[in-house]
Each structure stands twice: as structure tokens, then as C-alpha cells.
C-alpha atoms as a PDB file:
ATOM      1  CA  UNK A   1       0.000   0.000   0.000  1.00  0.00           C
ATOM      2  CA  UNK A   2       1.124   3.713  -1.174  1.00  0.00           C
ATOM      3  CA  UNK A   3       2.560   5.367   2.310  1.00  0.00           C
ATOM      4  CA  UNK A   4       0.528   8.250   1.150  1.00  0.00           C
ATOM      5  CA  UNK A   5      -2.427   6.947   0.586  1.00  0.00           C
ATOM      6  CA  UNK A   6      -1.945   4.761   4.145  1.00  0.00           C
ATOM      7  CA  UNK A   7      -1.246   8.184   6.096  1.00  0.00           C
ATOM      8  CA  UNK A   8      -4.115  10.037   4.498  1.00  0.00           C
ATOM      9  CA  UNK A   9      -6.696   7.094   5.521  1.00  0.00           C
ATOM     10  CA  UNK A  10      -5.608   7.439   9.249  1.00  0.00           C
ATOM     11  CA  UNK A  11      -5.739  10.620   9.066  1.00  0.00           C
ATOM     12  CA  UNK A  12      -9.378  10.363   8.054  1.00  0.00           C
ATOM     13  CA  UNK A  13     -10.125   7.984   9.952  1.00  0.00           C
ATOM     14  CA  UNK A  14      -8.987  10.086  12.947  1.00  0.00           C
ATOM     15  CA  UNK A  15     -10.381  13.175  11.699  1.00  0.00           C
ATOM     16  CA  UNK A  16     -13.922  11.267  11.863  1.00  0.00           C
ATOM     17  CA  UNK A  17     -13.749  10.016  14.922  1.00  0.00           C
ATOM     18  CA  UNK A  18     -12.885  13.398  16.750  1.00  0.00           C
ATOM     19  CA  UNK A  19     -15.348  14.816  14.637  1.00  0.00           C
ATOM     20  CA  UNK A  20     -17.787  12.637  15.758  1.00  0.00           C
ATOM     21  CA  UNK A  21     -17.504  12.882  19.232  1.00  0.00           C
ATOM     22  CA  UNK A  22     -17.343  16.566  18.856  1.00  0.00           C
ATOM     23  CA  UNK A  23     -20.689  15.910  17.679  1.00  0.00           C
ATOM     24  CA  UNK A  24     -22.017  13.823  20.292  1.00  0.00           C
ATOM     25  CA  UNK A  25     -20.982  16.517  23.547  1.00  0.00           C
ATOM     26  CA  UNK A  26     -22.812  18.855  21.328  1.00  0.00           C
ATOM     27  CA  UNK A  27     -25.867  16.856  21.490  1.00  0.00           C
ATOM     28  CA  UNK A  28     -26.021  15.898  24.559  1.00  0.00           C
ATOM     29  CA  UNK A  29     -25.064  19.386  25.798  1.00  0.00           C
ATOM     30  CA  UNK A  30     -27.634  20.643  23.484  1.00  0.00           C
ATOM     31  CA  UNK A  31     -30.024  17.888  25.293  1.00  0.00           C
ATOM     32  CA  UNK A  32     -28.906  18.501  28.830  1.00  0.00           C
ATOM     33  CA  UNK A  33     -29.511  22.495  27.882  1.00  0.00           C
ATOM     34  CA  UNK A  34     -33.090  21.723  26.851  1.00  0.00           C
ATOM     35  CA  UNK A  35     -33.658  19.137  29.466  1.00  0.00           C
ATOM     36  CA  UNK A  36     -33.117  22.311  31.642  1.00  0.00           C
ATOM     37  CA  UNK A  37     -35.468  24.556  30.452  1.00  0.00           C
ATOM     38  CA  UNK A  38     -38.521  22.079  30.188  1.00  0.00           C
ATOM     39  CA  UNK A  39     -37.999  21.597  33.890  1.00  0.00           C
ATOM     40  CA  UNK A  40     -37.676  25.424  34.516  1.00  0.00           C
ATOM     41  CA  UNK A  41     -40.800  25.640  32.658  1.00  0.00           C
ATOM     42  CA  UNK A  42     -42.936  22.760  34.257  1.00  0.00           C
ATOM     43  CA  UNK A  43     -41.747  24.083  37.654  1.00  0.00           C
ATOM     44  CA  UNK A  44     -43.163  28.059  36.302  1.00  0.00           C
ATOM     45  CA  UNK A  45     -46.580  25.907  35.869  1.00  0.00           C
ATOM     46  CA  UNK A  46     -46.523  24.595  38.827  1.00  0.00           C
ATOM     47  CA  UNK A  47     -45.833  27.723  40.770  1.00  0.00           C
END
């Protein structure tokens, strides 16, 4: 196999797995965030 070609598919590789889990604390952080503001809400309505 080319070095090259070798290097550049690791590189991918890596580049999609950070990617990826860049992704995922985004969406959870995004969930957590709106997790938060239904409770703040439901506790407004019960108030």
C-alpha cells in the first residue's frame, strides 16, 4: 500500500472520529440544555 495513501486514511479515519464525538458533547449538551429549560418551565406551571 502507497505510504501516502496509508497516512491520508488514518488521518481520516482520525479526523472522523474526533469529529464525531465533537458531535455527540454537542448533542447531549444541546439535550442537557433543553432538558433544563422544560424543567424550569414545568416548575413556572406549577408555581
Amino acid at each position: 500500500m502507497n505510504p501516502f495513501i496509508k497516512g491520508l486514511a488514518v488521518y481520516l479515519y482520525i479526523y472522523n472520529n474526533a469529529l464525531f464525538s465533537e458531535n455527540q458533547m454537542y448533542l447531549t449538551g444541546a439535550c442537557s440544555h433543553i432538558n433544563a429549560c422544560f424543567t424550569r418551565i414545568s416548575s413556572l406551571k406549577t408555581v
